[in-house]
PDB file of N, CA and C in Angstrom:
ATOM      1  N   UNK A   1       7.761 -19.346  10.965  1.00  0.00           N
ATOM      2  CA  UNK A   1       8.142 -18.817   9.670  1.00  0.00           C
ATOM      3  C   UNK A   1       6.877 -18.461   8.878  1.00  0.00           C
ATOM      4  N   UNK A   2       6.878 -17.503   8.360  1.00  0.00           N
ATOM      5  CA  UNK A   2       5.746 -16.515   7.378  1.00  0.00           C
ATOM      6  C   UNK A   2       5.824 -17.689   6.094  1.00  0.00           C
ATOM      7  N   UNK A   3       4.348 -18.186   5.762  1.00  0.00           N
ATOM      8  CA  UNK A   3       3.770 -18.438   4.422  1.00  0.00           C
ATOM      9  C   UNK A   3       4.464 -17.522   3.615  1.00  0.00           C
ATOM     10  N   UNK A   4       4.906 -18.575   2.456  1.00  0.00           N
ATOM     11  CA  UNK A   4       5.543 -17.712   1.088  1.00  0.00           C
ATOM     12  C   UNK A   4       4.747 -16.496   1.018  1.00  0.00           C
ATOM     13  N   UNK A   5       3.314 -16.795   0.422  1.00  0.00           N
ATOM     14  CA  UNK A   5       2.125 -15.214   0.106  1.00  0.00           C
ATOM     15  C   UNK A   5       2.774 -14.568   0.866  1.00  0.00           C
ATOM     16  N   UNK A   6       2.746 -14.400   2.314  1.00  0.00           N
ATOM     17  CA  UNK A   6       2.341 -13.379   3.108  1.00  0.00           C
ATOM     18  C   UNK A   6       3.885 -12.754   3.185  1.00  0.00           C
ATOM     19  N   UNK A   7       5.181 -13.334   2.780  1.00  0.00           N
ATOM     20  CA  UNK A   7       6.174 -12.798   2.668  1.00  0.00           C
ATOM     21  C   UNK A   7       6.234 -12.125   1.550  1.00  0.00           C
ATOM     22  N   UNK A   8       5.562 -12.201   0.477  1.00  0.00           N
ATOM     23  CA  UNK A   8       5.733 -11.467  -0.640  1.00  0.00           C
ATOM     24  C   UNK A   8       4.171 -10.373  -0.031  1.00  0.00           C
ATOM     25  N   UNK A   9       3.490 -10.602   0.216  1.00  0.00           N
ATOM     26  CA  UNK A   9       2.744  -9.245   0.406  1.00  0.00           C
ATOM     27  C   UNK A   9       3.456  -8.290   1.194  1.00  0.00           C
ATOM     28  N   UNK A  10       4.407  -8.468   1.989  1.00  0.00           N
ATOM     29  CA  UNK A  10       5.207  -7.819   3.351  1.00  0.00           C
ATOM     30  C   UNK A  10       6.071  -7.096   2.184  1.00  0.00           C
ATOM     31  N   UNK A  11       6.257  -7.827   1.742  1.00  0.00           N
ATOM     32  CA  UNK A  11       7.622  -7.079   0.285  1.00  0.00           C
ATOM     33  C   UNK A  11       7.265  -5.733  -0.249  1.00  0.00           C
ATOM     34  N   UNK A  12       5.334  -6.220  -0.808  1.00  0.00           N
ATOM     35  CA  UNK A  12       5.021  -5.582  -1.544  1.00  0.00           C
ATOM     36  C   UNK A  12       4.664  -4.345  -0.953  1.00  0.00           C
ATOM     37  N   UNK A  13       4.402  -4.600   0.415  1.00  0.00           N
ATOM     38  CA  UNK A  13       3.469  -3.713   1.138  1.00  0.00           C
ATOM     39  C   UNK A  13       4.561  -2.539   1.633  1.00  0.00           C
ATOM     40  N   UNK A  14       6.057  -2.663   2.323  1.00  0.00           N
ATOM     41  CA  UNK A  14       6.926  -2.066   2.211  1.00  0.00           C
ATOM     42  C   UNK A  14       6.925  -1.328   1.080  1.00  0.00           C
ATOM     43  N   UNK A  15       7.303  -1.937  -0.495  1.00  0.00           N
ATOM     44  CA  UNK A  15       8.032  -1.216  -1.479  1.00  0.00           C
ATOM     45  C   UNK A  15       6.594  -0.268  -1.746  1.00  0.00           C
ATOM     46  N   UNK A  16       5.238  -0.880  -1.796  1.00  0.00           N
ATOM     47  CA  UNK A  16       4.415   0.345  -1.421  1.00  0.00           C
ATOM     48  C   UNK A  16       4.474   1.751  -0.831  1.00  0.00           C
ATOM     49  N   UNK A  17       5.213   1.445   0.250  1.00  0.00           N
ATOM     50  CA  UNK A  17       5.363   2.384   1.494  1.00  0.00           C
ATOM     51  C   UNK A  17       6.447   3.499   0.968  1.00  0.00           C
ATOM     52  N   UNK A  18       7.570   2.910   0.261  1.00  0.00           N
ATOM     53  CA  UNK A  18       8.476   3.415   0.237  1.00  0.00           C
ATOM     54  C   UNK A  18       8.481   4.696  -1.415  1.00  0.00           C
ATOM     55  N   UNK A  19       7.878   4.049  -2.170  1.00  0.00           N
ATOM     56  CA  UNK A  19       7.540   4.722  -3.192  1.00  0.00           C
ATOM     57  C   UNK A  19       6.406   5.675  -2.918  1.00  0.00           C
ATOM     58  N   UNK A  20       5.419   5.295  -2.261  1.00  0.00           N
ATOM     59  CA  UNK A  20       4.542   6.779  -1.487  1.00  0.00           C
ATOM     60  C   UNK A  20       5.052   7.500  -1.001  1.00  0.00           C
ATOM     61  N   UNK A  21       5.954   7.313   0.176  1.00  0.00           N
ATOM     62  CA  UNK A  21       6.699   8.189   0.421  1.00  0.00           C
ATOM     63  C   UNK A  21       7.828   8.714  -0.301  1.00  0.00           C
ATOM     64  N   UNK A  22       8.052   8.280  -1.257  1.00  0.00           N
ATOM     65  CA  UNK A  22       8.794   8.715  -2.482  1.00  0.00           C
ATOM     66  C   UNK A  22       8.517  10.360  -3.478  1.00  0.00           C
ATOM     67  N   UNK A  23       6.739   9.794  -3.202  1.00  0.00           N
ATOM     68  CA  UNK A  23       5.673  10.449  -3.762  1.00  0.00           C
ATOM     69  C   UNK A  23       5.560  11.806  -3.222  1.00  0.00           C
ATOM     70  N   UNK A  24       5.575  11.885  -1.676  1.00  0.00           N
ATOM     71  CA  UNK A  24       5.243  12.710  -0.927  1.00  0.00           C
ATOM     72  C   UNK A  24       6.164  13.467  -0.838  1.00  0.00           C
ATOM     73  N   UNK A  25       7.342  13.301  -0.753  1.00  0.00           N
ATOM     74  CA  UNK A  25       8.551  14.056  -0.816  1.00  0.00           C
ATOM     75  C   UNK A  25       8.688  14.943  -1.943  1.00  0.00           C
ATOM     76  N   UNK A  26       8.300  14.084  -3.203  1.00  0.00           N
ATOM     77  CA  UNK A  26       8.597  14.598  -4.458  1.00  0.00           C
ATOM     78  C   UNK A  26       7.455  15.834  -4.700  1.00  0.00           C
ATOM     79  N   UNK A  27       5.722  15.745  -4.127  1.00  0.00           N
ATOM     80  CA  UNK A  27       5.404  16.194  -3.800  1.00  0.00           C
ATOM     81  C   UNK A  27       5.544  17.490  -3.161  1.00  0.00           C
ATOM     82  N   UNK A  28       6.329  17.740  -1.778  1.00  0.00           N
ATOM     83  CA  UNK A  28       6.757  19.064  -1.026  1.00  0.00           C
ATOM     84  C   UNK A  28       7.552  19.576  -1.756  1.00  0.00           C
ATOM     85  N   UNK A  29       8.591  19.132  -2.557  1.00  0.00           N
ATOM     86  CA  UNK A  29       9.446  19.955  -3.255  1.00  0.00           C
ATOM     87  C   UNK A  29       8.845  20.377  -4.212  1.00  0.00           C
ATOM     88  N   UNK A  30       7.921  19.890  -4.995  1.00  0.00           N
ATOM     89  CA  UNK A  30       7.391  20.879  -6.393  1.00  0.00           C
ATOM     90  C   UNK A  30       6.505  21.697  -5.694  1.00  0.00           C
ATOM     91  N   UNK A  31       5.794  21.743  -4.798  1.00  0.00           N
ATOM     92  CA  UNK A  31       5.056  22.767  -4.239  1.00  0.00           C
ATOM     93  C   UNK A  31       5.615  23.626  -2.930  1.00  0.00           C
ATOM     94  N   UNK A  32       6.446  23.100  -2.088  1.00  0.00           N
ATOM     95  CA  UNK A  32       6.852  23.972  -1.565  1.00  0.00           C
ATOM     96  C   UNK A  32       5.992  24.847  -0.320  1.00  0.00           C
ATOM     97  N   UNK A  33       7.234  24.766   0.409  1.00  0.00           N
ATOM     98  CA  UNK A  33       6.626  25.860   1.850  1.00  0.00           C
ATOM     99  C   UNK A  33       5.190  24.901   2.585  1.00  0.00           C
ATOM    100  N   UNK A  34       4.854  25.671   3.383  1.00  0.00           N
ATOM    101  CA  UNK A  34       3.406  24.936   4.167  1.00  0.00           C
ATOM    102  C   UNK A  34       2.507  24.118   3.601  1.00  0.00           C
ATOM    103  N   UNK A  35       2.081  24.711   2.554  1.00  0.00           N
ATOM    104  CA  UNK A  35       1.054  24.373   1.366  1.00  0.00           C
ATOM    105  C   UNK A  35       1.940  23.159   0.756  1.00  0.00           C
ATOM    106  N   UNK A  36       2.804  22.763   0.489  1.00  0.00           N
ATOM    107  CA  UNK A  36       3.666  21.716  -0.173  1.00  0.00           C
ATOM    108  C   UNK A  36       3.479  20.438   1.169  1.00  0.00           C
ATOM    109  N   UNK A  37       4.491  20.668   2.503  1.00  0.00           N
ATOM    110  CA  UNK A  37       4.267  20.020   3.409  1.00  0.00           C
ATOM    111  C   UNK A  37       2.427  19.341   3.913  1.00  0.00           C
ATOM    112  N   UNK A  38       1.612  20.326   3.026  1.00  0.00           N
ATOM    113  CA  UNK A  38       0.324  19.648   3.777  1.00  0.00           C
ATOM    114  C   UNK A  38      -0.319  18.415   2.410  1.00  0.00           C
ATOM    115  N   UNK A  39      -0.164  18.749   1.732  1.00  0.00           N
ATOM    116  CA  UNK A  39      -0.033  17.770   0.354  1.00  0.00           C
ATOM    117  C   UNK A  39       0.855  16.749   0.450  1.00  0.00           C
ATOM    118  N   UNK A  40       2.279  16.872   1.167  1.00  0.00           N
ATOM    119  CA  UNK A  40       3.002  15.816   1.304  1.00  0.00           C
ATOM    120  C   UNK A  40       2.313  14.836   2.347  1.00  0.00           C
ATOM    121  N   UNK A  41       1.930  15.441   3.386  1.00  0.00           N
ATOM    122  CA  UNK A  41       1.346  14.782   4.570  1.00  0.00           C
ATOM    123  C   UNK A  41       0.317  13.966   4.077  1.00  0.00           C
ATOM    124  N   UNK A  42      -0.736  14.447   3.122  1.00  0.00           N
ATOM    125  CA  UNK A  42      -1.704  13.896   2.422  1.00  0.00           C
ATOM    126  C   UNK A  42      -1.246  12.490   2.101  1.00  0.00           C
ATOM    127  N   UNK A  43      -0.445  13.170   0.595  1.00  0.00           N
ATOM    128  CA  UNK A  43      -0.132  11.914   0.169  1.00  0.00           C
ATOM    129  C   UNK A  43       1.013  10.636   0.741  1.00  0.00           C
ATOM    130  N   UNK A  44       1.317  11.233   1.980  1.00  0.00           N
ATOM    131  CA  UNK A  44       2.180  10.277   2.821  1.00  0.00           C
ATOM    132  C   UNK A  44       1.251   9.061   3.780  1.00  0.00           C
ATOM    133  N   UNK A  45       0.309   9.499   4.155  1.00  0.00           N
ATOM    134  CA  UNK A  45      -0.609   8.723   4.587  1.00  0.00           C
ATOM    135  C   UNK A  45      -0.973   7.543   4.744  1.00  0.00           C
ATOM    136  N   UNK A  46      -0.998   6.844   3.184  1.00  0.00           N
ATOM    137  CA  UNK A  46      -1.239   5.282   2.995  1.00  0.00           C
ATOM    138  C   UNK A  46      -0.201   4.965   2.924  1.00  0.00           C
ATOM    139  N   UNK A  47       1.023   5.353   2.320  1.00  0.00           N
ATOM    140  CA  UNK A  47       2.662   5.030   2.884  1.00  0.00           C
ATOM    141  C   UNK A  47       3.205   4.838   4.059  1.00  0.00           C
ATOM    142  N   UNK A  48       2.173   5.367   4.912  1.00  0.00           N
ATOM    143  CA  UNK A  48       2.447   5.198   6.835  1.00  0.00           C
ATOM    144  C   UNK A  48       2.105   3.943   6.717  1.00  0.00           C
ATOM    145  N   UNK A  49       0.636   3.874   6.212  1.00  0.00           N
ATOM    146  CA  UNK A  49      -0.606   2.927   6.696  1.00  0.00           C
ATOM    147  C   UNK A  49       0.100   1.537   6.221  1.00  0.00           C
ATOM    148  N   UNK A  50       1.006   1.514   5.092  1.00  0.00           N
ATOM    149  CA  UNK A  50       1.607   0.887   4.528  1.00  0.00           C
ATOM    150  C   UNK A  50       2.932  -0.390   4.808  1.00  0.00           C
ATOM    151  N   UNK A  51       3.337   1.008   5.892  1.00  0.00           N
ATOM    152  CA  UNK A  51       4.603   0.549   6.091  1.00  0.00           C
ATOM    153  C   UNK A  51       3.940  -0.375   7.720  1.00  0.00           C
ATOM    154  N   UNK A  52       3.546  -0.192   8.585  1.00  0.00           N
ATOM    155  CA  UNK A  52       2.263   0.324   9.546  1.00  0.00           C
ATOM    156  C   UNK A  52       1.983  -1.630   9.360  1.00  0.00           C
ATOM    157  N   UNK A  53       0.910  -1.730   8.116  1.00  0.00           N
ATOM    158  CA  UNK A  53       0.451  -3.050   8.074  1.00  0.00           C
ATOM    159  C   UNK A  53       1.623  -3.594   7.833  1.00  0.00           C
ATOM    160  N   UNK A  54       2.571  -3.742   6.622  1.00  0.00           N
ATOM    161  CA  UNK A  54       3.652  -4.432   6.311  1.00  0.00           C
ATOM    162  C   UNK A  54       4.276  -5.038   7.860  1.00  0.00           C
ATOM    163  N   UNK A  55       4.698  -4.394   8.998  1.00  0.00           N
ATOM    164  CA  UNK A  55       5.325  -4.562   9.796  1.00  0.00           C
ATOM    165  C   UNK A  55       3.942  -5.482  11.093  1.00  0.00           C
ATOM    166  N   UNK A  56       3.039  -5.237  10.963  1.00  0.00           N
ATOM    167  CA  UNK A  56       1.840  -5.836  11.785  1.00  0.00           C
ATOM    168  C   UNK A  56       2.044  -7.505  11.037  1.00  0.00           C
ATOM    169  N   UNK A  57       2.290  -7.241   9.629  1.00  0.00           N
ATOM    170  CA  UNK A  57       1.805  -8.693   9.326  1.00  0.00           C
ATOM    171  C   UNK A  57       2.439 -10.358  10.094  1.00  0.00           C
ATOM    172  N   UNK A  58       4.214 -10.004  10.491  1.00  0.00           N
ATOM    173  CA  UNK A  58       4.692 -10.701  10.907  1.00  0.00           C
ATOM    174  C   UNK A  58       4.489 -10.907  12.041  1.00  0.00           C
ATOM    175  N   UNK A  59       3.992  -9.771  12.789  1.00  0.00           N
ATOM    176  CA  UNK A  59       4.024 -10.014  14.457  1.00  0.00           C
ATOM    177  C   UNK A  59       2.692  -9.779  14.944  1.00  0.00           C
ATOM    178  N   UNK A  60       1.570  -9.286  14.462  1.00  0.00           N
ATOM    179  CA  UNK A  60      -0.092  -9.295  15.327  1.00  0.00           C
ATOM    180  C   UNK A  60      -1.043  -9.534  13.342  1.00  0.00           C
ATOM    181  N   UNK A  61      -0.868 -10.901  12.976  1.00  0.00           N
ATOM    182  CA  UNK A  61      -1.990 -10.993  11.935  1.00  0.00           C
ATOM    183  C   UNK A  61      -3.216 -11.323  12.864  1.00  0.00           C
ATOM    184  N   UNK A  62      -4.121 -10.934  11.895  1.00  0.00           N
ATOM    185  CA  UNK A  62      -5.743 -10.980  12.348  1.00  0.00           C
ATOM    186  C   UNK A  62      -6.677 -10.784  11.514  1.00  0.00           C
ATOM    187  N   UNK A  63      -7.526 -11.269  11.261  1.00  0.00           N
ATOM    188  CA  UNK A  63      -8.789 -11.019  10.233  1.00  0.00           C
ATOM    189  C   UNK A  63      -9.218  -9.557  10.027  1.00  0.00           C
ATOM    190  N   UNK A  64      -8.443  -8.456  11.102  1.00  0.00           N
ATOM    191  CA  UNK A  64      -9.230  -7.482  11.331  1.00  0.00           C
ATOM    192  C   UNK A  64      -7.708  -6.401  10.256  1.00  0.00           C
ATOM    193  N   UNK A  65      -6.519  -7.001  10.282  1.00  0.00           N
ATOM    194  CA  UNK A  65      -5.670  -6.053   9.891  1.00  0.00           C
ATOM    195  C   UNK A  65      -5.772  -7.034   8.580  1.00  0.00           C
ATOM    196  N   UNK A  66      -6.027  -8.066   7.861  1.00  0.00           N
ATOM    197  CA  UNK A  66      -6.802  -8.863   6.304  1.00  0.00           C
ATOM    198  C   UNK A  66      -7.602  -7.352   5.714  1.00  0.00           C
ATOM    199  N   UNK A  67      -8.738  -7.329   6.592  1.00  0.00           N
ATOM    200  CA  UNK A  67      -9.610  -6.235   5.942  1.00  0.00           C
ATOM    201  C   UNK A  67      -8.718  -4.803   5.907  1.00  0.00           C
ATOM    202  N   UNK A  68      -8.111  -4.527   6.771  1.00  0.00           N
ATOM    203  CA  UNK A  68      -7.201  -2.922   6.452  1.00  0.00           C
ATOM    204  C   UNK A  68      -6.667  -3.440   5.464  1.00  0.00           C
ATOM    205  N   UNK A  69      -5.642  -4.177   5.182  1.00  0.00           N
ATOM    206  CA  UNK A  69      -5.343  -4.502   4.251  1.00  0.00           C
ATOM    207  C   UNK A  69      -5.729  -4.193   2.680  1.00  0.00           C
ATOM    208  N   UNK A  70      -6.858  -5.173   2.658  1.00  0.00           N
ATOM    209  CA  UNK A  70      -7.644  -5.100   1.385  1.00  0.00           C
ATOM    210  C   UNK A  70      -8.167  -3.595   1.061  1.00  0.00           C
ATOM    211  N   UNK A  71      -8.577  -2.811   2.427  1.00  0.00           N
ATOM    212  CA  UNK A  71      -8.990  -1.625   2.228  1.00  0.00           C
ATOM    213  C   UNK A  71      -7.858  -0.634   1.699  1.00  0.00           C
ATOM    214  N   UNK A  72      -6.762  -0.871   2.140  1.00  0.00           N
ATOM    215  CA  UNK A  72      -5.540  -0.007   1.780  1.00  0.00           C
ATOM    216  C   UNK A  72      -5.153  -0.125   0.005  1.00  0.00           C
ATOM    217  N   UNK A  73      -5.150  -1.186  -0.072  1.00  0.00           N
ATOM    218  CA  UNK A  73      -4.837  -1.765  -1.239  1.00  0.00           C
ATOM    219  C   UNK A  73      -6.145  -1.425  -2.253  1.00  0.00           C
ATOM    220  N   UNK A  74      -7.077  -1.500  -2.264  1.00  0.00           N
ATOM    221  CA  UNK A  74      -8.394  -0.726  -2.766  1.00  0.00           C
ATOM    222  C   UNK A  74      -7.898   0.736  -3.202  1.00  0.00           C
ATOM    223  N   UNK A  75      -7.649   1.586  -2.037  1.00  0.00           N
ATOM    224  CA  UNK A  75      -7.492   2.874  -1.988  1.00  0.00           C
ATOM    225  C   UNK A  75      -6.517   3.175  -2.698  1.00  0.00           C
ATOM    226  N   UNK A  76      -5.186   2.311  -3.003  1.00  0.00           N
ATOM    227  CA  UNK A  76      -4.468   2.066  -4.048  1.00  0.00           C
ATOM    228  C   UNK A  76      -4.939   1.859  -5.064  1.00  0.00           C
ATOM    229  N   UNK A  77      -5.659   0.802  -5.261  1.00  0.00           N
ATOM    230  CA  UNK A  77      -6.432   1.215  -6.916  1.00  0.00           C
ATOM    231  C   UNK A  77      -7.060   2.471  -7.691  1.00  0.00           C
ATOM    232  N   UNK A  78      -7.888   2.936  -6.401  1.00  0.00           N
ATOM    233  CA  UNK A  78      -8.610   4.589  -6.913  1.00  0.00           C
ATOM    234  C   UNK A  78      -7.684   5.230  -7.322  1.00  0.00           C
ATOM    235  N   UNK A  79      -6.592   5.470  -6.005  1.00  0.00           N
ATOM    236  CA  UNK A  79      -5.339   6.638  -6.823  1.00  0.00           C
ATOM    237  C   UNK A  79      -4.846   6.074  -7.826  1.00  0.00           C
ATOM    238  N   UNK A  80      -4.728   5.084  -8.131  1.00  0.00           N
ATOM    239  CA  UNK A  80      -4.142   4.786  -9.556  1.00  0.00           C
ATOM    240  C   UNK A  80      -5.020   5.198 -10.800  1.00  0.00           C
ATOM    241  N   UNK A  81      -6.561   4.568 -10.551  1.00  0.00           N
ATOM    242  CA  UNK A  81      -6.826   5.335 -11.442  1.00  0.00           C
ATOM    243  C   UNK A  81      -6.948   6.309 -11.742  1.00  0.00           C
ATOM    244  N   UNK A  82      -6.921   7.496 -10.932  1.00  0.00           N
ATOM    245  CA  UNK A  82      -7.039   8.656 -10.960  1.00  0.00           C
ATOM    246  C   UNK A  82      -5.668   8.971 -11.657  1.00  0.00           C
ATOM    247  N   UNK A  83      -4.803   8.766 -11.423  1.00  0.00           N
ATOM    248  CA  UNK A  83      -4.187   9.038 -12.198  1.00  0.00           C
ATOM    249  C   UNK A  83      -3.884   8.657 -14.021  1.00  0.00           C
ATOM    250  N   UNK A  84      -4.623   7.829 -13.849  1.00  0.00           N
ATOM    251  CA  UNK A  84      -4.749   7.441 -15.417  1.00  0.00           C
ATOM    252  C   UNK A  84      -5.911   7.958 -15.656  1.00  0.00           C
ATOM    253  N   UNK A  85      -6.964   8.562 -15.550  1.00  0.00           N
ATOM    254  CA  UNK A  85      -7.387   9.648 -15.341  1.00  0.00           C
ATOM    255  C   UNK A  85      -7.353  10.869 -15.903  1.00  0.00           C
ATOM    256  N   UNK A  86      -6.059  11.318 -15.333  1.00  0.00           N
ATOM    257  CA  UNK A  86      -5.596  13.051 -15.723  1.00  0.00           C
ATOM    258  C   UNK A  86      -4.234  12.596 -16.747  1.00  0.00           C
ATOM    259  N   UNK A  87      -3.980  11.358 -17.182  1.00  0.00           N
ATOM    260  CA  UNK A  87      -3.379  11.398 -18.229  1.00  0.00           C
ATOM    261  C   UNK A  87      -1.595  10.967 -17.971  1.00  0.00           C
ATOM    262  N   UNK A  88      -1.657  10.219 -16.355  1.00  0.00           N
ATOM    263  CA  UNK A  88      -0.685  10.091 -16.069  1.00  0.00           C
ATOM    264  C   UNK A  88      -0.709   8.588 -16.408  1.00  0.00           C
ATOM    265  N   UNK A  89       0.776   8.458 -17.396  1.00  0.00           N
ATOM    266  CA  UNK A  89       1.306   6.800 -17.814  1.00  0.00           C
ATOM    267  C   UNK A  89       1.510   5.870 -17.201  1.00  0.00           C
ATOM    268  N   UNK A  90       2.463   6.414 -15.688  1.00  0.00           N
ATOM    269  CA  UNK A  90       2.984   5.551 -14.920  1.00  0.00           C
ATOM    270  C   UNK A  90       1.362   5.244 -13.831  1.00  0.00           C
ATOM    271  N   UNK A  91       0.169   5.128 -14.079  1.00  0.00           N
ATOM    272  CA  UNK A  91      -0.789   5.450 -13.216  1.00  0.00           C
ATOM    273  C   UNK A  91      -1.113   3.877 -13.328  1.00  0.00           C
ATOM    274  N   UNK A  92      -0.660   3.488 -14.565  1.00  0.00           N
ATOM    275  CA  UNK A  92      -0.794   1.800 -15.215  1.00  0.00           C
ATOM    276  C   UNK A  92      -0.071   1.265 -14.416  1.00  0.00           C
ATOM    277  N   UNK A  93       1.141   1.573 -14.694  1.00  0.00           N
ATOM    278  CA  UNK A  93       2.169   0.874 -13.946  1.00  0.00           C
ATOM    279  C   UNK A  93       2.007   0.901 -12.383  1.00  0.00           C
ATOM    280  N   UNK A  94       1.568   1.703 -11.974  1.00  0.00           N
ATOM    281  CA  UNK A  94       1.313   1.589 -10.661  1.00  0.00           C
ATOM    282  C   UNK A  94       0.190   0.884  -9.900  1.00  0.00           C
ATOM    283  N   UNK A  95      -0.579  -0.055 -11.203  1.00  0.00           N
ATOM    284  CA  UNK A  95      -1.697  -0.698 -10.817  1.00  0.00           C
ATOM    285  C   UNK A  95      -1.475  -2.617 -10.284  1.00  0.00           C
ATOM    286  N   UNK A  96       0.090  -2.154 -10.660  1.00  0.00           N
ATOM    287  CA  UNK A  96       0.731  -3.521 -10.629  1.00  0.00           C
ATOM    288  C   UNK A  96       0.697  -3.793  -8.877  1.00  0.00           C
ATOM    289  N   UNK A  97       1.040  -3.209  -8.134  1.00  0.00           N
ATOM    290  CA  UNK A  97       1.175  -3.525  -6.682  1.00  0.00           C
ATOM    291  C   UNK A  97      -0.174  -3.473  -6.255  1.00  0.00           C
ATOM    292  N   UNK A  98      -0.848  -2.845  -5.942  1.00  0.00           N
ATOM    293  CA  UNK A  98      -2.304  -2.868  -5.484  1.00  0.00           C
ATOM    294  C   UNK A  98      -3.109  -4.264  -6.184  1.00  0.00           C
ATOM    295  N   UNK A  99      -2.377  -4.399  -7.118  1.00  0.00           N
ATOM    296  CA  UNK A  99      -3.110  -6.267  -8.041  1.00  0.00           C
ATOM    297  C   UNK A  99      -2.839  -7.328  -7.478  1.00  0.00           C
ATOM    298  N   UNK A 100      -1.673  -6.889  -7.656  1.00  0.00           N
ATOM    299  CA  UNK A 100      -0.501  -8.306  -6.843  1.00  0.00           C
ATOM    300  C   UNK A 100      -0.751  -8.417  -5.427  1.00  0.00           C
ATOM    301  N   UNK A 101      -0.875  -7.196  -4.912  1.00  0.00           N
ATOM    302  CA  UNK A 101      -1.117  -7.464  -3.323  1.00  0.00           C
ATOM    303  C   UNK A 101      -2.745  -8.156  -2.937  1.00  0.00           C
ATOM    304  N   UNK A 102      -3.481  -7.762  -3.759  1.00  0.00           N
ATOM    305  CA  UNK A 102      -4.809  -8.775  -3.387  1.00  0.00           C
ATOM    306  C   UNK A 102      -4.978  -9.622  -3.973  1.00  0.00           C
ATOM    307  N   UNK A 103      -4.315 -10.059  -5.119  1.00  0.00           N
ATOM    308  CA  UNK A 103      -4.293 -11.549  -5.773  1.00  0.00           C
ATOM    309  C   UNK A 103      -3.609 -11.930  -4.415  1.00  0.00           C
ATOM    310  N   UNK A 104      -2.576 -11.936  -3.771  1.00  0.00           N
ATOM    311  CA  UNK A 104      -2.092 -12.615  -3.149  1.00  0.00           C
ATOM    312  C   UNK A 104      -2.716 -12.845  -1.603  1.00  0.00           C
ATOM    313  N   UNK A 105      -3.688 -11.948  -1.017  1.00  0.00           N
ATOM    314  CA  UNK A 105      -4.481 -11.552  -0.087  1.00  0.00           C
ATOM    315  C   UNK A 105      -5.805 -12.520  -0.154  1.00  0.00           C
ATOM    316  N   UNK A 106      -6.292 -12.719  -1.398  1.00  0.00           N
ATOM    317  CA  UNK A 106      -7.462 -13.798  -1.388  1.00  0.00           C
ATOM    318  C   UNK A 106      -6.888 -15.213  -1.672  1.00  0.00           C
ATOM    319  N   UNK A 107      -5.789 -15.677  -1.815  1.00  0.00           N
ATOM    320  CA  UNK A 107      -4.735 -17.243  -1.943  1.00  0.00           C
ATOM    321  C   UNK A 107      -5.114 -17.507  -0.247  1.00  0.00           C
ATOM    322  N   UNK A 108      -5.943 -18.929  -0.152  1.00  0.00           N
ATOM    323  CA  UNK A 108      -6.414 -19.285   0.751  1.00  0.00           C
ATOM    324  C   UNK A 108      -5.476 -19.899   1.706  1.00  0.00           C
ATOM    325  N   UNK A 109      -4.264 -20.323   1.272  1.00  0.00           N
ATOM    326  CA  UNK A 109      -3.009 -20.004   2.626  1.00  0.00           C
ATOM    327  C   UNK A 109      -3.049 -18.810   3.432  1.00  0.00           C
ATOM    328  N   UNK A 110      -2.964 -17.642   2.508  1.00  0.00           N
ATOM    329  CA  UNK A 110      -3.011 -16.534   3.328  1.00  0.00           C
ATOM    330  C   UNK A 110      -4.628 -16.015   3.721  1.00  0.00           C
ATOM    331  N   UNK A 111      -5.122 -16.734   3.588  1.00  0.00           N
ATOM    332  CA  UNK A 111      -6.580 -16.331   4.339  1.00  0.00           C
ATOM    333  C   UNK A 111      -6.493 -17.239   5.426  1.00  0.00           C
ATOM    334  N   UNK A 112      -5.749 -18.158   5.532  1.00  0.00           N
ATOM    335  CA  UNK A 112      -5.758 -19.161   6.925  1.00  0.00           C
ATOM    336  C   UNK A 112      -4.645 -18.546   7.345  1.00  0.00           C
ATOM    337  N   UNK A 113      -3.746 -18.149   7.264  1.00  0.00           N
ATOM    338  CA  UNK A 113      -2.723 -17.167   8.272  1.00  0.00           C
ATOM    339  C   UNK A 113      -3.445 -16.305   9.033  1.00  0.00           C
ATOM    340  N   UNK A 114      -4.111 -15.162   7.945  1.00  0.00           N
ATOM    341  CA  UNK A 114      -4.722 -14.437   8.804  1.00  0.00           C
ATOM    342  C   UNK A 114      -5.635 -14.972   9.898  1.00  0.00           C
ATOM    343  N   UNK A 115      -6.164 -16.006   9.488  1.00  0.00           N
ATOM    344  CA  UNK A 115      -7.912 -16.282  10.399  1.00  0.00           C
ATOM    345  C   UNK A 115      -7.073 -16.985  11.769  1.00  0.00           C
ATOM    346  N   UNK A 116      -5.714 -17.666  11.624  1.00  0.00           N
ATOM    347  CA  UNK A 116      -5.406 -18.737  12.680  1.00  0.00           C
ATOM    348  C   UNK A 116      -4.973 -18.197  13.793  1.00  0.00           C
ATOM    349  N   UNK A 117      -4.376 -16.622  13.506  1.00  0.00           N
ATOM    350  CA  UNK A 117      -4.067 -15.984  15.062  1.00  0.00           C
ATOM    351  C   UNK A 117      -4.969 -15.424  15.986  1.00  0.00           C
TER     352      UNK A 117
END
């Protein structure tokens, strides 16, 4: 059975996934045609990577998918700020998962999950 943390990072790391790809969709439709689809692809990316780790965490943890992790979740912070940035509101609100997921990533239960497999 999965450490509490690491079940709520799996949560987080999904609903991550799912709202990027939320993103990306919403994405192709305001732009449209080829040029829309390659922007979606863009921003679908860490929503793969997302969904990708979320699903690694229960069945191959490792010190080595800890660091993707943290790196993913990083890369989540930039786009957030970037969007607060160009003046987007929800760019705040979106700083909430990328927080929560590495507050919960450095909780030294889940640094001994990762290190013990």
């Amino acid at each position: 059975m999965l450490p509490t943390p690491v079940r709520a990072i799996r949560i987080l790391l999904y609903a991550a996934a799912g709202l990027t790809l939320a993103a990306a969709i919403n994405a192709w439709i305001l732009a449209g045609g080829a040029y829309g689809f390659g922007i979606a692809l863009t921003v679908a990316l860490p929503g793969i990577g997302s969904a990708l780790a979320a699903r690694a965490v229960a069945t191959r943890p490792s010190h080595r998918l800890w660091i993707a992790i943290v790196v993913l979740e990083i890369l989540y912070l930039l786009w957030q700020f970037a969007r607060i940035g160009i003046g987007d509101p929800f760019g705040v609100l979106g700083l909430a998962f990328p927080v929560a997921t590495l507050i919960l990533l450095c909780r030294a239960r889940t640094r001994r999950y990762f290190r013990s497999a």
